[in-house]
C-alpha atoms as a PDB file:
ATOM      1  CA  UNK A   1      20.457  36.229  -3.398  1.00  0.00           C
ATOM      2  CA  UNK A   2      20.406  32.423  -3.444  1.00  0.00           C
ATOM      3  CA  UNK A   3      20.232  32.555   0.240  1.00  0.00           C
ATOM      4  CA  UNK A   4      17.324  34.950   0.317  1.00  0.00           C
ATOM      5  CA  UNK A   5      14.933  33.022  -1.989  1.00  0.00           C
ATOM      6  CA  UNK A   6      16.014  29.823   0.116  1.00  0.00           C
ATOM      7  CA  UNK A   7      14.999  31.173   3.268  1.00  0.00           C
ATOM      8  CA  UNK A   8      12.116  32.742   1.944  1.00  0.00           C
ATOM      9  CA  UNK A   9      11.136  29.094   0.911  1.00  0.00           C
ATOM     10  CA  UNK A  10      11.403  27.574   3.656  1.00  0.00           C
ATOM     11  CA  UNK A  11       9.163  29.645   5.287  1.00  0.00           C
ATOM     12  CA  UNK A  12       6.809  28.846   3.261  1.00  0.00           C
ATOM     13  CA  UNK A  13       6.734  25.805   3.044  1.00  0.00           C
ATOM     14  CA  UNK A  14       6.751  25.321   7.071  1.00  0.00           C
ATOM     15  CA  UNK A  15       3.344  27.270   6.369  1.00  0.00           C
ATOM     16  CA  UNK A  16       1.478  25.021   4.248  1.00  0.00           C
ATOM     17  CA  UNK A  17      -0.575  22.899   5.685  1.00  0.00           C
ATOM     18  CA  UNK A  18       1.238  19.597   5.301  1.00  0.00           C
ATOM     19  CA  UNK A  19      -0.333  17.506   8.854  1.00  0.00           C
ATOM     20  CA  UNK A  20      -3.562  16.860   6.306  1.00  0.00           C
ATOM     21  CA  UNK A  21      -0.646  14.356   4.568  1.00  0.00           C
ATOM     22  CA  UNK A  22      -2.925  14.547   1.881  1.00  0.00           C
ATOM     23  CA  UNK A  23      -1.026  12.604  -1.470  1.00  0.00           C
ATOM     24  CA  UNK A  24      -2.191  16.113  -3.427  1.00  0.00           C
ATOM     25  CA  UNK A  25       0.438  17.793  -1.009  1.00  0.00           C
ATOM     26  CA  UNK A  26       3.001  15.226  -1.074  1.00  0.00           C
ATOM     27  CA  UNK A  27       2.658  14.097  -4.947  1.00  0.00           C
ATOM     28  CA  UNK A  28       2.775  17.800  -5.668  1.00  0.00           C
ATOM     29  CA  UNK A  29       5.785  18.723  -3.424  1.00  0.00           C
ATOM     30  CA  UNK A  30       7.641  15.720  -4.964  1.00  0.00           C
ATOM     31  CA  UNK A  31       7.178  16.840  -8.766  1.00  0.00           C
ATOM     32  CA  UNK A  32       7.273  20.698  -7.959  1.00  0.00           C
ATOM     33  CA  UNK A  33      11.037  19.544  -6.456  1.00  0.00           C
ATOM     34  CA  UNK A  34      11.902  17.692  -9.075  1.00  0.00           C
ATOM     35  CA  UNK A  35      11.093  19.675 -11.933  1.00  0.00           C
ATOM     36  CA  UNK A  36      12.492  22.940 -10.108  1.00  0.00           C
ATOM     37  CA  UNK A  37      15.351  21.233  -9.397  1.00  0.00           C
ATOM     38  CA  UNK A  38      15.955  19.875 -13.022  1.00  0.00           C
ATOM     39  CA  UNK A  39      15.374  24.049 -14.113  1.00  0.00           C
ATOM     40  CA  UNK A  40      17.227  25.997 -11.114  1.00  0.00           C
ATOM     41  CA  UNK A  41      19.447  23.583  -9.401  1.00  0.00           C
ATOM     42  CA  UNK A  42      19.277  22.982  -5.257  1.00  0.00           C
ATOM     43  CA  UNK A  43      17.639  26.435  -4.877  1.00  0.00           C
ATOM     44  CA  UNK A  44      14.715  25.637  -7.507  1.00  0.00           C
ATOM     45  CA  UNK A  45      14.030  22.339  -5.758  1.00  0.00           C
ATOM     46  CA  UNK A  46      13.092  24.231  -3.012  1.00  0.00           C
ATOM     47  CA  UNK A  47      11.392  26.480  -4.302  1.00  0.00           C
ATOM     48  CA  UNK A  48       9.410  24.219  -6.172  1.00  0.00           C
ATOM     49  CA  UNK A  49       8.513  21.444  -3.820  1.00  0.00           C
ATOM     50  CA  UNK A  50       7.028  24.509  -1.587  1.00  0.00           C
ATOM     51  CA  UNK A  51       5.000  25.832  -4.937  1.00  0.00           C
ATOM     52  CA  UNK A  52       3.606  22.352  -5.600  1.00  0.00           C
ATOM     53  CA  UNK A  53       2.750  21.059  -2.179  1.00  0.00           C
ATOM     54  CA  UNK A  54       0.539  24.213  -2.257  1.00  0.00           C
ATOM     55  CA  UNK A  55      -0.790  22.944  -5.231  1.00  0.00           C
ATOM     56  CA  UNK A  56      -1.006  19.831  -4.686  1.00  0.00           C
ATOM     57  CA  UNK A  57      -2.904  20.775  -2.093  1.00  0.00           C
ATOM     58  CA  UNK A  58      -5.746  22.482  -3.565  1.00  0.00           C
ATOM     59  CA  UNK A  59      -5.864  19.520  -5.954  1.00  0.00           C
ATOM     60  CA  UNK A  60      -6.504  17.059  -3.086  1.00  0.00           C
ATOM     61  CA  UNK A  61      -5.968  13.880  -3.201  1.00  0.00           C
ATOM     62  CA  UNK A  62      -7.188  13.187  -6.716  1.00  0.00           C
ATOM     63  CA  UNK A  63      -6.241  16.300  -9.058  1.00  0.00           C
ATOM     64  CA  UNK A  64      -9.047  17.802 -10.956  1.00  0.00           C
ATOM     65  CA  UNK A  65      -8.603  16.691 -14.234  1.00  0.00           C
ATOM     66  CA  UNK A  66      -9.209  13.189 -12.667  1.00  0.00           C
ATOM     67  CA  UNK A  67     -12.285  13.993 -10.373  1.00  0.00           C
ATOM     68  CA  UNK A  68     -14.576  13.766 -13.339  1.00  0.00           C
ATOM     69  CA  UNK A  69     -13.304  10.065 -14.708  1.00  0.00           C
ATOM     70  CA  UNK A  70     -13.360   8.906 -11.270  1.00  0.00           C
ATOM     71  CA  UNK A  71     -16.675   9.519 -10.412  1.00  0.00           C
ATOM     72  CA  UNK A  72     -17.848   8.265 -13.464  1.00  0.00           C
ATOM     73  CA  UNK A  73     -15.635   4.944 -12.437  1.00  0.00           C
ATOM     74  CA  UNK A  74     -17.135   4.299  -9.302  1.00  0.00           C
ATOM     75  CA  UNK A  75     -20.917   5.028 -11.137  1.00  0.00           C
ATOM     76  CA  UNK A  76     -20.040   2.246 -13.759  1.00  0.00           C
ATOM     77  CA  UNK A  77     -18.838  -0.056 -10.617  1.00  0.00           C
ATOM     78  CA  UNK A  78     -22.476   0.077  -8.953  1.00  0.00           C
ATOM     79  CA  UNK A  79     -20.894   0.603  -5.533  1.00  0.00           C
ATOM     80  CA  UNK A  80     -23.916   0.652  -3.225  1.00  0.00           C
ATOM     81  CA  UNK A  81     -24.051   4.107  -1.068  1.00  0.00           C
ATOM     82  CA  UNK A  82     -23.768   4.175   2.416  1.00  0.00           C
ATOM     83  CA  UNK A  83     -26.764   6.438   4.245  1.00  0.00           C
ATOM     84  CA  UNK A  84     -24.300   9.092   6.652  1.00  0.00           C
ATOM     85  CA  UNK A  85     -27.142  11.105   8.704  1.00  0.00           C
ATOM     86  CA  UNK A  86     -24.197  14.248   9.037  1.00  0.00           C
ATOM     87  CA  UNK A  87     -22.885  16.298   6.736  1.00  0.00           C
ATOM     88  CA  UNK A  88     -20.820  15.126   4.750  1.00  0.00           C
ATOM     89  CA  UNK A  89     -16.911  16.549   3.905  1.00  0.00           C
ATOM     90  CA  UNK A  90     -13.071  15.720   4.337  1.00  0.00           C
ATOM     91  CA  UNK A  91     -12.289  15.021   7.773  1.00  0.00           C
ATOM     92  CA  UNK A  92     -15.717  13.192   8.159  1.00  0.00           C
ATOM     93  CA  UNK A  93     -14.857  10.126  10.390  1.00  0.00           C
ATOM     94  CA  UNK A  94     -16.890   6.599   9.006  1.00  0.00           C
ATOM     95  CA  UNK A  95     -18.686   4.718  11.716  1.00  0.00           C
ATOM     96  CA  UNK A  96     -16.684   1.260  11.943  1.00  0.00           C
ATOM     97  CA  UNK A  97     -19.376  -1.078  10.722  1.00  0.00           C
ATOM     98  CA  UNK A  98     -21.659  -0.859   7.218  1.00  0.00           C
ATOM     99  CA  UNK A  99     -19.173   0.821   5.521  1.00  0.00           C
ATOM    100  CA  UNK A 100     -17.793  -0.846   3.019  1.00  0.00           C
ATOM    101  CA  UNK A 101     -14.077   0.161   1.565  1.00  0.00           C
ATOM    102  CA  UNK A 102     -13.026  -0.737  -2.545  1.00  0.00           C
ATOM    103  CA  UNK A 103      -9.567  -0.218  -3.946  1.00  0.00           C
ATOM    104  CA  UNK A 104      -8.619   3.222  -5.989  1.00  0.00           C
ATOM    105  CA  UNK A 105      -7.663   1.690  -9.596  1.00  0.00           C
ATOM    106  CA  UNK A 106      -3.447   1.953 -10.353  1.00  0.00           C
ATOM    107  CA  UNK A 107      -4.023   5.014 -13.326  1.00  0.00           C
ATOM    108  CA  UNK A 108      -5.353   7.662 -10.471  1.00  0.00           C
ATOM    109  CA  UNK A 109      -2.317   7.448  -8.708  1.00  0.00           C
ATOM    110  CA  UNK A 110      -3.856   8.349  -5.107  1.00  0.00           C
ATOM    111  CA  UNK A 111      -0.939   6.914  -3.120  1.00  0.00           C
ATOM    112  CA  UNK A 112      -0.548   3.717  -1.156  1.00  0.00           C
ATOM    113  CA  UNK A 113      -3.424   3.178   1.943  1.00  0.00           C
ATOM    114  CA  UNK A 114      -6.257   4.716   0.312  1.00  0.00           C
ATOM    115  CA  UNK A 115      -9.281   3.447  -0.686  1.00  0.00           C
ATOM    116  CA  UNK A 116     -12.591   4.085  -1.878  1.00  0.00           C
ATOM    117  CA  UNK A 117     -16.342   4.199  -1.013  1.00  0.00           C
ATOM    118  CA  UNK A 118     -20.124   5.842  -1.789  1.00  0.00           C
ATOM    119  CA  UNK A 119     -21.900   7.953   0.752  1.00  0.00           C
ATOM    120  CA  UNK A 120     -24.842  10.037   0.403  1.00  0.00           C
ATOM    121  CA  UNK A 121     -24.479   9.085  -3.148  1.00  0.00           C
ATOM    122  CA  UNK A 122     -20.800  11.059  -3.388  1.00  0.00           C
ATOM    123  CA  UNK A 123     -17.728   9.341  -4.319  1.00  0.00           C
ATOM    124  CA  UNK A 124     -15.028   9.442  -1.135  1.00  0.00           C
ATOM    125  CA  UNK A 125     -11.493   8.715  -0.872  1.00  0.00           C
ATOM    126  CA  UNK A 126     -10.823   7.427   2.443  1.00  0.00           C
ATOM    127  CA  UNK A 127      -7.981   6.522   4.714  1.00  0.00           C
ATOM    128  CA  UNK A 128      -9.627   2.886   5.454  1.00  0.00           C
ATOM    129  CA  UNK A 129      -7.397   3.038   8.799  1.00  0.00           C
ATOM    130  CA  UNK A 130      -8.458   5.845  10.670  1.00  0.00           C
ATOM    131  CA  UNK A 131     -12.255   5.727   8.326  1.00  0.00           C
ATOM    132  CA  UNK A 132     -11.226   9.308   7.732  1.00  0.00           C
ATOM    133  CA  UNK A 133     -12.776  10.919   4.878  1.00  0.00           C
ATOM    134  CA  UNK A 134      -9.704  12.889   2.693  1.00  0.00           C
ATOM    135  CA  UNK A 135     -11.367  13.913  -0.210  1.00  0.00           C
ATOM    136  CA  UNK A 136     -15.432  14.256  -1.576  1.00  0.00           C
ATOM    137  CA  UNK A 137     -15.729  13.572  -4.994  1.00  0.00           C
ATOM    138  CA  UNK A 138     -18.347  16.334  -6.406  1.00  0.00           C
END
């Protein structure tokens, strides 16, 4: 039985979408392996790091109970927007100059690398090393 719900794990978690390396996936897989471990042993670490990558996933990079007291962070900070003539959404890459890149404070936990910035008026989170939008703020 053990085996079963192992393999059937695995499988899906080699079917998430983890190349987005998105810290929703990878935060989530983390805790959903931890705390299935600390209930079900080996086999509920597995199964729970697969549950809460998907998760974390759908969360993004910030989870939605924070989206909200982000984006009223980043209005109280006055960061000036940056005019982006295409549409905007994750995946988006930033042209390399007038863009202008702030740090994500400690308390939203968004992972090392990540950064902030305004465009179009929306709150990003950006990967300030490829200029890749990960996450719109809405």
């Amino acid at each position: 039985m053990r085996l079963k719900v192992l393999i059937g794990a695995a499988a899906l978690a080699a079917a998430l979408p983890l190349a987005a390396n998105a810290q929703g996936v990878i935060g989530g897989a983390e805790r959903g392996a931890a705390e299935g471990g600390a209930a079900a042993g080996p086999v509920g670490a597995v199964v729970g790091g697969a549950v809460g990558a998907a998760t974390g996933g759908v969360a993004g990079v910030l989870g939605l109970d924070q989206r909200p007291r982000f984006r009223e962070y980043v209005v109280r900070e006055h960061v000036p927007s940056y005019r982006y003539a295409e549409p905007l959404r994750a995946g988006v890459v930033l042209p390399e100059a007038g863009v202008r890149y702030y740090d994500v404070p400690a308390e939203y936990r968004v992972g090392p690398g990540y950064r902030y910035t305004v465009v179009n008026d929306m709150p990003v989170i950006v990967d300030p090393h490829t200029r890749r939008v990960v996450e719109v703020i809405e």
